[in-house]
Protein backbone atom coordinates (compact mmCIF):
# COMPACT_ATOMS: atom_id res chain seq x y z
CA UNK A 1 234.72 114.66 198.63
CA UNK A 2 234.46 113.92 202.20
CA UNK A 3 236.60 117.09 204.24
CA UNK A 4 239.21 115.20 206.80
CA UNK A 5 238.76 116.15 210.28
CA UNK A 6 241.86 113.85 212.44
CA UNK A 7 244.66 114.04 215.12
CA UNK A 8 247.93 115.09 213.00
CA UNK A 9 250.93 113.14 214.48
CA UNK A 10 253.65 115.67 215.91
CA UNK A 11 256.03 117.10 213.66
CA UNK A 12 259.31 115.73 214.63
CA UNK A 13 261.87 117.52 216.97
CA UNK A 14 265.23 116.03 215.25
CA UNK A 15 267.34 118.55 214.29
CA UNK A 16 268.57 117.29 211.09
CA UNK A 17 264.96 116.78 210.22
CA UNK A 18 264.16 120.24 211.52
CA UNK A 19 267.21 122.04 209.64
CA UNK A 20 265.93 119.86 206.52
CA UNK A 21 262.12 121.40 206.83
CA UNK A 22 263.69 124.47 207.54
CA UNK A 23 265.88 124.62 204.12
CA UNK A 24 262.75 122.39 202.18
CA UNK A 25 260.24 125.10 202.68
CA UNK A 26 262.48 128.10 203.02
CA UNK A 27 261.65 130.34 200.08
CA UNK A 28 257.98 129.84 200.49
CA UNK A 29 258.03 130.93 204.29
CA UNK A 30 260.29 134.07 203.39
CA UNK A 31 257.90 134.97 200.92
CA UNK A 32 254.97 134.85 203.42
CA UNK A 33 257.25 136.66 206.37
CA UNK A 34 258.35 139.25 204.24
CA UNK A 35 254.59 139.88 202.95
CA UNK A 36 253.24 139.51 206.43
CA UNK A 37 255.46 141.60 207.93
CA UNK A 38 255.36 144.49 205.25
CA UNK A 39 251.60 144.40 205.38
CA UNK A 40 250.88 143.89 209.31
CA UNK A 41 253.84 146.03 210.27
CA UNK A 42 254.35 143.72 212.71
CA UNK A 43 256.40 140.28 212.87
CA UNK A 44 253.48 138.66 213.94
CA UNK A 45 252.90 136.07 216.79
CA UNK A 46 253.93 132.41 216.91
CA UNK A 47 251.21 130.24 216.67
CA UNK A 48 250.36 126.27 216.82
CA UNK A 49 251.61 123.26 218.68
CA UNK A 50 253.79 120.42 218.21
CA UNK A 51 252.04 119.37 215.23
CA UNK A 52 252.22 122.76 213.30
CA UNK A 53 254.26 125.65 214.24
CA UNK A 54 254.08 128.87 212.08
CA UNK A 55 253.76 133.23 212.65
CA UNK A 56 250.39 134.54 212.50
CA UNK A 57 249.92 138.19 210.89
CA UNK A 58 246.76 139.79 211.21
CA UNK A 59 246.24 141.30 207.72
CA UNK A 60 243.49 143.69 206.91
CA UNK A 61 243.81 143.58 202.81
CA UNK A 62 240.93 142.92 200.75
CA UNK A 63 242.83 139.69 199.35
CA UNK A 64 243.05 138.58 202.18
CA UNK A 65 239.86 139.06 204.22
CA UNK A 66 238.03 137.57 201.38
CA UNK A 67 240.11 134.19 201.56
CA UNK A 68 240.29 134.66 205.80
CA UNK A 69 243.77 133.38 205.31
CA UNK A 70 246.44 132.35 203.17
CA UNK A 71 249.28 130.22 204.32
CA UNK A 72 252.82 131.43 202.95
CA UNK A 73 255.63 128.38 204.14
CA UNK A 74 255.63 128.78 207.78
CA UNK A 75 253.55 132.36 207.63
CA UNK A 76 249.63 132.94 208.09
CA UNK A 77 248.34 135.79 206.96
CA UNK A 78 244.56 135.86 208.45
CA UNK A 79 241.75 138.85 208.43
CA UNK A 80 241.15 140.32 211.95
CA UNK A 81 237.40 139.50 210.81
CA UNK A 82 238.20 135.53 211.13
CA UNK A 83 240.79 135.51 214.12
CA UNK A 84 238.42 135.68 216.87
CA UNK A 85 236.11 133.41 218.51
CA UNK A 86 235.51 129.46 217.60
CA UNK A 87 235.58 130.27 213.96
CA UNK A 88 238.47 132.37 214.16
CA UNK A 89 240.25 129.55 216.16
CA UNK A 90 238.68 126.64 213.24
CA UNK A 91 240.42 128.47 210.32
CA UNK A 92 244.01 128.99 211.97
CA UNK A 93 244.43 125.06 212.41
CA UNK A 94 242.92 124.47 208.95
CA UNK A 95 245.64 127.11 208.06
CA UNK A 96 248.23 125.46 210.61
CA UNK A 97 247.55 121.93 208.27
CA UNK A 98 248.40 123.82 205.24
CA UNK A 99 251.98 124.43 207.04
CA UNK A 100 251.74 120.87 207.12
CA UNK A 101 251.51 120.51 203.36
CA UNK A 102 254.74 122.82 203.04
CA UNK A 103 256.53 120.48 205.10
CA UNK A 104 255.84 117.52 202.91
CA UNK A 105 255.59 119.61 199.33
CA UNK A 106 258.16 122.90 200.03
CA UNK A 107 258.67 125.15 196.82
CA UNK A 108 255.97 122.56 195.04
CA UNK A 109 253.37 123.61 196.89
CA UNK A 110 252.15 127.26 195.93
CA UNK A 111 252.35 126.15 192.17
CA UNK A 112 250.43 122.95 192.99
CA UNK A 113 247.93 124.45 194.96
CA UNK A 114 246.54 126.71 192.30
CA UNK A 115 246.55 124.16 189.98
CA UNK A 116 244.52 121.95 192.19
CA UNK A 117 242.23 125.24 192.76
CA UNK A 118 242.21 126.13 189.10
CA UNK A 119 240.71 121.99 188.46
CA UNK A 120 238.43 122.68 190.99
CA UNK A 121 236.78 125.20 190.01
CA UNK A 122 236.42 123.47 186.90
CA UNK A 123 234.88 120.89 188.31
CA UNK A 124 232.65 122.66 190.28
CA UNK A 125 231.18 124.21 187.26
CA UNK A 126 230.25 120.26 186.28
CA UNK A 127 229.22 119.18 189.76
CA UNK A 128 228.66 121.89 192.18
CA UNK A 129 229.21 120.70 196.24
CA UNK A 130 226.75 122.30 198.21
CA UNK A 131 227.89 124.33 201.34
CA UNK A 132 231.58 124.60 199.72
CA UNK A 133 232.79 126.70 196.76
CA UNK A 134 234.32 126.26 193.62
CA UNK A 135 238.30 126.60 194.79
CA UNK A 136 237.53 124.77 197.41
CA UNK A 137 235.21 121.70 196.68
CA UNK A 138 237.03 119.70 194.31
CA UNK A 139 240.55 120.26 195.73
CA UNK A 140 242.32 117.87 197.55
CA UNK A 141 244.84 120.27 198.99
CA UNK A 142 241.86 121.59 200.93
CA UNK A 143 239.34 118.35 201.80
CA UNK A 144 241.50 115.77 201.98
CA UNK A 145 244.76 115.91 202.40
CA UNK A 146 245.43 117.70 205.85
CA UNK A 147 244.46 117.44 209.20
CA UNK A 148 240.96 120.06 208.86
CA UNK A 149 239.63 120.21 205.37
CA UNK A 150 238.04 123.18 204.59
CA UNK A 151 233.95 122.77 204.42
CA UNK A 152 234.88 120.41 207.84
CA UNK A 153 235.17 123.83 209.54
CA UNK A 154 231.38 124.98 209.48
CA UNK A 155 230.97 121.17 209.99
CA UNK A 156 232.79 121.73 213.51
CA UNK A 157 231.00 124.89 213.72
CA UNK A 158 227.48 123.06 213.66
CA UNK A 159 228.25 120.57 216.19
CA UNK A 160 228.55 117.83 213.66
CA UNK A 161 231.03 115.27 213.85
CA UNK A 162 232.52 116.49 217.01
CA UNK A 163 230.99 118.07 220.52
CA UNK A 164 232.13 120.90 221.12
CA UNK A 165 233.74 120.54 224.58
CA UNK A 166 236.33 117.76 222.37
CA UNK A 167 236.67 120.65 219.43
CA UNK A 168 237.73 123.02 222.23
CA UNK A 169 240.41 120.50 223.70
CA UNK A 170 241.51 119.37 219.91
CA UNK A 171 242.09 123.07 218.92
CA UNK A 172 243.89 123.55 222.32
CA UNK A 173 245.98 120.75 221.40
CA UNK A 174 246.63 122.27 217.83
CA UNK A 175 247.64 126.00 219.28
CA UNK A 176 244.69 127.24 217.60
């Protein structure tokens, strides 16, 4: 499964459109607010750009620093070990597209997502993906359908498939 590197169109600004998102994906971004802020003791920091828009809380958890970040709604929970430097920048917009996803799927998404993980890894176990791993590989809420797929990241990292001076200005563009 190829991972999807593109431009994401900007979210739109219409307020009926924005109260709608808001309500849509509501009890998945409390969730993540409420366990971002318990945890970080902070309210964190808004984040992104006009295509994604969400808080970042730096989270130092062992859940958490072994994913790098989960993605709550409209809340980011990342490890202080992957919020710094071109890395650090490549896995906040791959967790800005997953705010993305909560747009589109709201209250569907958490559930769906870890059944797409859980058919990965199953998968995986069949036909292993080099350079990826088994949560990951297989799952189309990861690769495909967003804006940065996962294993795209060290892609970016490498120098493959984009220089880096147009990474920069793409991650600038994404408020990453």
């Amino acid at each position: 499964m190829k991972s999807t590197i593109r431009r994401p169109p900007p979210r739109s600004r219409h307020p009926l459109v924005r109260a709608l998102r808001g309500a849509w994906t509501l009890p998945t971004s409390l969730l993540g607010h409420a366990v971002g802020a318990l945890v970080s003791g902070s309210l964190g920091r808004p984040v992104g750009g006009d295509a994604a828009r969400a808080r970042l809380y730096i989270i130092r958890m062992p859940l958490v620093e072994k994913l790098k970040g989960i993605t709550l709604g409209h809340a980011i929970l990342l490890s202080p070990d992957y919020a710094e430097g071109t890395f650090g920048r490549l896995v906040l917009a791959h967790e800005l597209a997953h705010t993305r996803q909560h747009d589109v799927l709201g209250p569907v998404y958490l559930p769906l997502h870890a059944v797409a993980q859980l058919v990965s890894a199953a998968c995986w176990l069949v036909r292993p993906v080099e350079g990826s791993d088994p949560v990951h590989a297989h799952n189309p809420l990861e690769e495909r359908w967003l804006f940065l797929g996962h294993t795209a990241i060290g892609e970016l990292l490498a120098g493959e498939r984009m220089d880096p001076v147009e990474r920069d200005r793409w991650l600038d563009e994404l408020g990453a």
